[in-house]
N, C-alpha and C. Protein backbone atom coordinates (compact mmCIF):
# COMPACT_ATOMS: atom_id res chain seq x y z
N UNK A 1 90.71 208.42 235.10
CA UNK A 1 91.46 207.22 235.33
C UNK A 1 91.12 206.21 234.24
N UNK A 2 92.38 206.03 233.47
CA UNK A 2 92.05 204.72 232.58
C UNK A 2 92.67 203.54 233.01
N UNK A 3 92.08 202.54 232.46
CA UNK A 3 93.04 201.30 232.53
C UNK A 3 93.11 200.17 231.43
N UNK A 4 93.40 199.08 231.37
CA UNK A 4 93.23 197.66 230.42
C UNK A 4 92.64 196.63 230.78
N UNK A 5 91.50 196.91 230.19
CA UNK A 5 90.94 195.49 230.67
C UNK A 5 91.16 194.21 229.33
N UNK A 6 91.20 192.98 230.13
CA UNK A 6 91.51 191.79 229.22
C UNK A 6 90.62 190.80 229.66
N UNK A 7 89.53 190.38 228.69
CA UNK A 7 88.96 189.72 229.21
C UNK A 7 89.35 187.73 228.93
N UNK A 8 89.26 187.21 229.31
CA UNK A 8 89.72 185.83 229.61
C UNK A 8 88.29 185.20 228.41
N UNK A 9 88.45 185.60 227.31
CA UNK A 9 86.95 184.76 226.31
C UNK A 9 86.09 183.46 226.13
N UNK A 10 87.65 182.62 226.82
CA UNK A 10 87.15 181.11 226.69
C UNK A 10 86.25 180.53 227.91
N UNK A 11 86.59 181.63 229.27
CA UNK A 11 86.28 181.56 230.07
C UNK A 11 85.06 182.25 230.55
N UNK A 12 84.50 183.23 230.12
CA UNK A 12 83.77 183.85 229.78
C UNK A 12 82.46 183.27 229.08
N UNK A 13 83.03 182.67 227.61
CA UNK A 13 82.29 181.87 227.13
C UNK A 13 81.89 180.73 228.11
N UNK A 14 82.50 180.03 228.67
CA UNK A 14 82.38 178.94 229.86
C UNK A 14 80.85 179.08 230.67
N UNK A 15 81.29 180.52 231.35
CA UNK A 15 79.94 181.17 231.89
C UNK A 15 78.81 181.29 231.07
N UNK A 16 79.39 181.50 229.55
CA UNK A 16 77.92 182.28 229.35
C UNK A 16 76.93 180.50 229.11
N UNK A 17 77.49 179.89 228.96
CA UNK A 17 77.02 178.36 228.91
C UNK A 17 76.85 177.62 230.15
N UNK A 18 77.07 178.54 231.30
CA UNK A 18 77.08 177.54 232.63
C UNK A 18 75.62 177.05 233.29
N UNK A 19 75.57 176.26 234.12
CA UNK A 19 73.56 175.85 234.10
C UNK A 19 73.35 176.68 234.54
N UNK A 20 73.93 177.93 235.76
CA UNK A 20 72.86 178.78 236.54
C UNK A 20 72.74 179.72 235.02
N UNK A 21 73.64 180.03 234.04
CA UNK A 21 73.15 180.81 233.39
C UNK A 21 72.14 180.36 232.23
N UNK A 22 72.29 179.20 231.69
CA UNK A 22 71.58 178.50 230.98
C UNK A 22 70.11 178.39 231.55
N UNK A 23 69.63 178.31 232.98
CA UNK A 23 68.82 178.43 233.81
C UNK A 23 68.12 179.92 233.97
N UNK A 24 68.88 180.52 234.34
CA UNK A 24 68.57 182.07 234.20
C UNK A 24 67.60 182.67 232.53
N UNK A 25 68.58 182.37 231.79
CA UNK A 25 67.53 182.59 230.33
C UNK A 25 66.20 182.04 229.90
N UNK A 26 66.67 180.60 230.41
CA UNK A 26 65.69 179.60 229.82
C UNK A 26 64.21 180.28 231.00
N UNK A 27 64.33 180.65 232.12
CA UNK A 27 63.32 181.21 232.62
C UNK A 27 62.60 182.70 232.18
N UNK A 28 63.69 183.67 231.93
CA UNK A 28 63.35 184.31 231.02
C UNK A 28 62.59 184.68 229.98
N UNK A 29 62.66 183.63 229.16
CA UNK A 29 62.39 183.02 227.70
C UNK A 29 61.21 182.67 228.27
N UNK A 30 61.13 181.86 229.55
CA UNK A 30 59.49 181.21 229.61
C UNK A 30 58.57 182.68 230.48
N UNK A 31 58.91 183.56 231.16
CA UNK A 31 58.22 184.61 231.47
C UNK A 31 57.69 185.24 230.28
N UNK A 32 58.45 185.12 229.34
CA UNK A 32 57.91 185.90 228.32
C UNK A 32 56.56 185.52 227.77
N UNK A 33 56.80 184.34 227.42
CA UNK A 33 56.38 183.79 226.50
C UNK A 33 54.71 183.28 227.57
N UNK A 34 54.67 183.24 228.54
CA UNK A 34 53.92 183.53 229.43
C UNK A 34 52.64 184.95 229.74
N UNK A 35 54.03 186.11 229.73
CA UNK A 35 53.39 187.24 230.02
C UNK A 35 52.14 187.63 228.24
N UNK A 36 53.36 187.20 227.48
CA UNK A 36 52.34 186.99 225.97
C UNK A 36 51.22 186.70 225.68
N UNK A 37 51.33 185.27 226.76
CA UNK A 37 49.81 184.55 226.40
C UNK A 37 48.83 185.22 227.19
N UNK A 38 48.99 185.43 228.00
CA UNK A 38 47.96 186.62 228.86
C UNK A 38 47.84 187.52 228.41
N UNK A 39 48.81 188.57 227.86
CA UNK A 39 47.89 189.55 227.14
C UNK A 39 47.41 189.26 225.81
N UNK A 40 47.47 187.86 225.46
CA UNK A 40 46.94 187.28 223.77
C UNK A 40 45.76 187.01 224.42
N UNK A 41 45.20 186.28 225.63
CA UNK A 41 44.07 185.64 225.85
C UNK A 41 43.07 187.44 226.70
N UNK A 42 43.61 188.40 227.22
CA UNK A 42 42.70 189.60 226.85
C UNK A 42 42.68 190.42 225.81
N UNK A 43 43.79 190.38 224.67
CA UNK A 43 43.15 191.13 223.20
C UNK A 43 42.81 190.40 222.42
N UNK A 44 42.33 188.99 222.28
CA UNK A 44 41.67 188.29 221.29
C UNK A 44 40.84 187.56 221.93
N UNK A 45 39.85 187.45 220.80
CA UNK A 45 38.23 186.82 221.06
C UNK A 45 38.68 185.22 221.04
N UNK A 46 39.19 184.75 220.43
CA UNK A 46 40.05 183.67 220.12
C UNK A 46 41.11 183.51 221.14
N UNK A 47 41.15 182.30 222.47
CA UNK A 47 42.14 182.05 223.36
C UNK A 47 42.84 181.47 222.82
N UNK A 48 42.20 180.79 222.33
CA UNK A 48 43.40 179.40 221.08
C UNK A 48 44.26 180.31 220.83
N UNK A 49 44.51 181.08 220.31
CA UNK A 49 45.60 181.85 219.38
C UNK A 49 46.90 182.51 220.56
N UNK A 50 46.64 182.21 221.83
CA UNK A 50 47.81 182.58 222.62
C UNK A 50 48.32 180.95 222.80
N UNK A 51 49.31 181.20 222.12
CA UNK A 51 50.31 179.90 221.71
C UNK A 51 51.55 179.80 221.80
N UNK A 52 52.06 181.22 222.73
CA UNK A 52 53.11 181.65 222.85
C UNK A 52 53.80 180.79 223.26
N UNK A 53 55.05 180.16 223.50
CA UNK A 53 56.25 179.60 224.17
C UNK A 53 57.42 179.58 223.79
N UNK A 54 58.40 179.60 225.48
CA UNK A 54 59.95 179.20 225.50
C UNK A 54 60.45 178.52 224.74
N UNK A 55 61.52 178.59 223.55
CA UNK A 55 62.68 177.39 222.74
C UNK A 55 63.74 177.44 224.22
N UNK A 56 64.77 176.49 224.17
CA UNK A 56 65.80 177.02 224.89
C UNK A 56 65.97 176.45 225.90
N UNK A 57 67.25 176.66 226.60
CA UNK A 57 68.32 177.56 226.14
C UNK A 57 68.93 176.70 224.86
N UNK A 58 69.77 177.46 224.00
CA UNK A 58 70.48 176.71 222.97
C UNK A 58 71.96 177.36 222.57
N UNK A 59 72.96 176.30 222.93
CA UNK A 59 74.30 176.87 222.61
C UNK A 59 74.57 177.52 221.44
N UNK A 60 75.07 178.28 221.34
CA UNK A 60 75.71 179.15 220.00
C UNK A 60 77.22 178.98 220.39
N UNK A 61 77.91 179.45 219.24
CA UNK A 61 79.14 179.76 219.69
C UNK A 61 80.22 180.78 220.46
N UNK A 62 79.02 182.16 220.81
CA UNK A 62 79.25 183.08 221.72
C UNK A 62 78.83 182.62 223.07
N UNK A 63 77.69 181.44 223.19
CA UNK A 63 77.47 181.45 224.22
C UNK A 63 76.07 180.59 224.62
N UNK A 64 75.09 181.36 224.94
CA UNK A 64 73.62 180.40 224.88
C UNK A 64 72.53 181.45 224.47
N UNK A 65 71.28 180.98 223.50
CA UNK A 65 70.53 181.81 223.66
C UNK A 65 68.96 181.16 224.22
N UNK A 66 67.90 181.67 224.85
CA UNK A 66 66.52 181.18 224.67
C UNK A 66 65.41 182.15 224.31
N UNK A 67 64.75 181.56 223.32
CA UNK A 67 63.85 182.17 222.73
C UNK A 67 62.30 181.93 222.49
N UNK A 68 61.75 183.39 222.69
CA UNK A 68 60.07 183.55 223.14
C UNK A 68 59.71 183.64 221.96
N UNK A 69 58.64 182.65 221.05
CA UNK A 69 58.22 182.58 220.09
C UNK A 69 56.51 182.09 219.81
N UNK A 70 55.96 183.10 218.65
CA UNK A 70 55.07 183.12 218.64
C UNK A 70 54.60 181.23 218.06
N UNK A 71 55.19 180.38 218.19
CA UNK A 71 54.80 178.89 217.87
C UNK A 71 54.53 178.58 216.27
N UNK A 72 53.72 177.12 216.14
CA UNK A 72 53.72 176.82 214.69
C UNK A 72 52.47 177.30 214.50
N UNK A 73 51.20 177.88 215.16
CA UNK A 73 50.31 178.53 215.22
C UNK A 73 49.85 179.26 214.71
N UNK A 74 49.12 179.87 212.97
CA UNK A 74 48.76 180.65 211.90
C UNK A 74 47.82 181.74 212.68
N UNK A 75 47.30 181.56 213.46
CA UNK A 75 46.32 182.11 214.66
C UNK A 75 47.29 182.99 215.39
N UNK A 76 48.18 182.46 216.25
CA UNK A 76 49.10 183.40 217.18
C UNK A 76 50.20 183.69 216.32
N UNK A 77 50.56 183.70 215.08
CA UNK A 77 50.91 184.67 214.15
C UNK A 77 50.65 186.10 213.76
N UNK A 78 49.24 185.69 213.46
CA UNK A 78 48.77 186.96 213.21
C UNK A 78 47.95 187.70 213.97
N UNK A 79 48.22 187.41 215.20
CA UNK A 79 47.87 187.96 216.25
C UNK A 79 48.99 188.58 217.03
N UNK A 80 50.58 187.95 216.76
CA UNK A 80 51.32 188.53 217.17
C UNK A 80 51.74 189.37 216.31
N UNK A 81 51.87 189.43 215.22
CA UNK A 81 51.81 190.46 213.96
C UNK A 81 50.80 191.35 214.23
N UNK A 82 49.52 191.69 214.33
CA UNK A 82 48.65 192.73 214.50
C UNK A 82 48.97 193.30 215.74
N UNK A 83 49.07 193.03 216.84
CA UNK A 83 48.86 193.00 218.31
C UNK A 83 50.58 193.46 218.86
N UNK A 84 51.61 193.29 218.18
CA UNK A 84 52.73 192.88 219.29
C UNK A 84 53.20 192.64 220.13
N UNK A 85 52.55 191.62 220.02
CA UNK A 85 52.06 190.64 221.63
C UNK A 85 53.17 191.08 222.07
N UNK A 86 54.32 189.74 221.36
CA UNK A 86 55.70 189.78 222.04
C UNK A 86 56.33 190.76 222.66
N UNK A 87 56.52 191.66 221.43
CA UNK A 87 57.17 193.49 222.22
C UNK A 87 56.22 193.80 223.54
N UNK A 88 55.01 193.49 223.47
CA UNK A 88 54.84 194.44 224.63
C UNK A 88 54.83 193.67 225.44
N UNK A 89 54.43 192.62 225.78
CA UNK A 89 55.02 191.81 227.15
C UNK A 89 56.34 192.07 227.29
N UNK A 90 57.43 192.14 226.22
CA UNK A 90 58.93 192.59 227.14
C UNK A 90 58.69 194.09 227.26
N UNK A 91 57.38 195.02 227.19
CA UNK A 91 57.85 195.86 227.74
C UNK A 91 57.86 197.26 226.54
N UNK A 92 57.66 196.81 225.27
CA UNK A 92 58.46 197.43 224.31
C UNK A 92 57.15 198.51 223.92
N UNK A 93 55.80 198.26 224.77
CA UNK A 93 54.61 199.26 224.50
C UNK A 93 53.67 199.27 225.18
């Protein structure tokens, strides 16, 4: 069974910018960036260097994004560079 789907884009877009969804990411974004610092503060001798945190949410023109970032932090840089912090708190090891 096939059919046509048409999706309504402007409306769509609407959603992808709406607060529960803008809400939805932006929590996201902060689990992460959360689950990070916990495993930064048990693989480094150095706690300082889990510096992880949420940007976000932030409109684009597809829609919204929020983002888990290792901070302005030269320490939780290269700790998220050695370590992959980030990837593996989402999971990725």
């Amino acid at each position: 069974m096939s059919g046509i789907v048409k999706l309504n884009l402007s409306g769509f877009k609407a959603f992808r910018q709406s607060p529960a969804v803008l809400g939805a990411i932006n929590a996201e974004a902060e689990r992460l960036a959360a689950a990070a610092n916990s495993r930064a503060r048990g693989e480094c001798e150095h706690p300082e260097h889990a510096q992880f945190r949420a940007l976000g949410p932030i409109p684009t023109p597809e829609g919204s994004v929020a983002i888990a970032t290792s901070s302005g932090d030269p320490g939780c840089w290269k700790h998220n560079a050695k370590h992959n912090t980030l990837v593996n708190a989402l999971g990725g090891g």
